[in-house]
Protein backbone atom coordinates (compact mmCIF):
# COMPACT_ATOMS: atom_id res chain seq x y z
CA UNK A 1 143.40 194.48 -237.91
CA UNK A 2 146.60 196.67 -237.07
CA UNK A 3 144.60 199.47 -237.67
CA UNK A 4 141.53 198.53 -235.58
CA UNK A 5 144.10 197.88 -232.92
CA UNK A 6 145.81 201.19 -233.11
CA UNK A 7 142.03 202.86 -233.08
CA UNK A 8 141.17 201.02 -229.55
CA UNK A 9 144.77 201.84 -227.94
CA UNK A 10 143.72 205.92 -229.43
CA UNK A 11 140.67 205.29 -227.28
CA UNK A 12 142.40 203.99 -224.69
CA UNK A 13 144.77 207.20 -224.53
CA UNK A 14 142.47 209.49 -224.50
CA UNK A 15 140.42 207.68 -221.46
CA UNK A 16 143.80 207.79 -219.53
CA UNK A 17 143.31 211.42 -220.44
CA UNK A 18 140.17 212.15 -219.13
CA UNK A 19 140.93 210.06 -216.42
CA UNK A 20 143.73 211.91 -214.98
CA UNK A 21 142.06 215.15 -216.09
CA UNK A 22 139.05 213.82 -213.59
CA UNK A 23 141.58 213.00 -211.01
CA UNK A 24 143.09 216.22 -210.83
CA UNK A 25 139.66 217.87 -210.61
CA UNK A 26 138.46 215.48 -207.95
CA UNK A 27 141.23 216.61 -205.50
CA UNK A 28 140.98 219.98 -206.76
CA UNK A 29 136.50 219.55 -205.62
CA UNK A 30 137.61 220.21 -201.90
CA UNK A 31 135.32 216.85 -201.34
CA UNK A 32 133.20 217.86 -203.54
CA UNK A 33 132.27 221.21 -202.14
CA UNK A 34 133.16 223.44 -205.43
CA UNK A 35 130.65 222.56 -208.31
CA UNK A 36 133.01 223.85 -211.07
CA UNK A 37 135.54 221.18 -209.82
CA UNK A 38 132.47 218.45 -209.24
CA UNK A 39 131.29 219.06 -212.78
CA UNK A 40 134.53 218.80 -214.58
CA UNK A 41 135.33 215.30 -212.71
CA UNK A 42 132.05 214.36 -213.50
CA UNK A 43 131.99 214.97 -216.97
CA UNK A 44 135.66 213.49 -217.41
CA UNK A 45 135.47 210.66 -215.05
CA UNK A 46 132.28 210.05 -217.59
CA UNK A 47 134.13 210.60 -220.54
CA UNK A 48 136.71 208.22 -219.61
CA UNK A 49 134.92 205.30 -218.41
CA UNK A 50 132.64 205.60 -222.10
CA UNK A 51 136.24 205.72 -223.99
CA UNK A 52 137.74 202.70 -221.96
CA UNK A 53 134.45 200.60 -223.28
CA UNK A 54 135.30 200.97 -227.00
CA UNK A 55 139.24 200.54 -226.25
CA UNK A 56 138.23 196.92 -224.53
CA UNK A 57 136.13 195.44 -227.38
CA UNK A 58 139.99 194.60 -228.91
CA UNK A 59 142.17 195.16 -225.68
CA UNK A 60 141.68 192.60 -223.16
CA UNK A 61 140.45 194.42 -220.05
CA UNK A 62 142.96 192.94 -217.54
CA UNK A 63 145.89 194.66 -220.70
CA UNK A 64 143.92 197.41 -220.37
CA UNK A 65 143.24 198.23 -217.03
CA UNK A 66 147.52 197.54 -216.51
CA UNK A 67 148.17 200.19 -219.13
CA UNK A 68 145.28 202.50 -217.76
CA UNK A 69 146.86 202.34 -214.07
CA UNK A 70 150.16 202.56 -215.09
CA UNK A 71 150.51 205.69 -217.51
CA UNK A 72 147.42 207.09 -214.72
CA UNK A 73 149.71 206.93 -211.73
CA UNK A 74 153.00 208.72 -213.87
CA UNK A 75 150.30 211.55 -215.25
CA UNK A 76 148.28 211.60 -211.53
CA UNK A 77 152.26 211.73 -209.62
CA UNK A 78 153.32 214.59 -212.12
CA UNK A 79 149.96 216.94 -211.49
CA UNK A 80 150.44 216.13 -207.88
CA UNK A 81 154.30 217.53 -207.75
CA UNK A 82 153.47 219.81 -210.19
CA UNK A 83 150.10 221.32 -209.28
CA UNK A 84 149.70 220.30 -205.64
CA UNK A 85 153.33 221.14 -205.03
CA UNK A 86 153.25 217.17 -203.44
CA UNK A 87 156.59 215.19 -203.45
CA UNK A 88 157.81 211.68 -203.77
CA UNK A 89 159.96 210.06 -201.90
CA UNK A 90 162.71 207.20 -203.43
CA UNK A 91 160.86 204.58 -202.15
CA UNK A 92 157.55 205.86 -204.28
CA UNK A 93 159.78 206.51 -207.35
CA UNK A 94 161.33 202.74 -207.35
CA UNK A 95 157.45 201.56 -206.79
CA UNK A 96 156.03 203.62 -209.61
CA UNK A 97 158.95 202.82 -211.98
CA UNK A 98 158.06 198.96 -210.95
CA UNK A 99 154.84 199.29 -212.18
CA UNK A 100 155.98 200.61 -215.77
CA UNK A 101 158.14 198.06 -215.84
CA UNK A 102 155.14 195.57 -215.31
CA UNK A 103 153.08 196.97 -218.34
CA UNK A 104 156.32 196.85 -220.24
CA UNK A 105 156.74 193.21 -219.83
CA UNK A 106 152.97 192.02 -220.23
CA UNK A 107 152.99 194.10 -223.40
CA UNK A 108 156.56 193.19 -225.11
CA UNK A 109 156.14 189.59 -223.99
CA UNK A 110 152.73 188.71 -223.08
CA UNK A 111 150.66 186.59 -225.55
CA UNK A 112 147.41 188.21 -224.32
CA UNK A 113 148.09 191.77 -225.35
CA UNK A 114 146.53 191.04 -228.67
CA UNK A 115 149.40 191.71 -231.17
């Protein structure tokens, strides 16, 4: 079972992946206007949603989705400062770092997780 676990949190990485991959594309689109850009959200927005459906068949969804948002908004912040030259102020910092600190809890003491 440990190992079917470990194979749906693998598929649940790599949707995080091609989530924030998408996510970086979709601001990088202009709304849309540059098909390169389009295509490449397209495809990994795709990619992602198809790898999050085989990561929930062990992972309860709501586990999930908390782990999915969390690790998306650190990746999704980093691009943003990093690629988009966009900055954070403290009060975003303390509300991000609130939010790992959420996942960390439901998955060190939550029942639900499915350990």
């Amino acid at each position: 079972m440990l190992i079917l676990s470990m194979k749906n949190y693998l598929f649940l990485a790599c949707a995080i992946i091609c989530e924030s991959i998408a996510t970086s594309f979709l601001k990088a689109s202009n709304g849309f206007t540059k098909p390169l850009q389009t295509i490449i959200f397209i495809i990994g927005i795709s990619a992602s949603f198809y790898l999050l459906t085989h990561a929930i068949k062990v992972i309860p969804i709501g586990i999930a989705y908390a782990i999915w948002s969390a690790v998306g908004i650190v990746i999704i912040s980093l691009v943003g400062f990093f690629v988009y030259k966009e900055k954070l102020d403290l009060p975003a910092i303390i509300g991000i770092l609130l939010i790992i600190i959420g996942v960390i809890v439901i998955n060190v003491f939550s029942k639900t997780t499915g350990h």
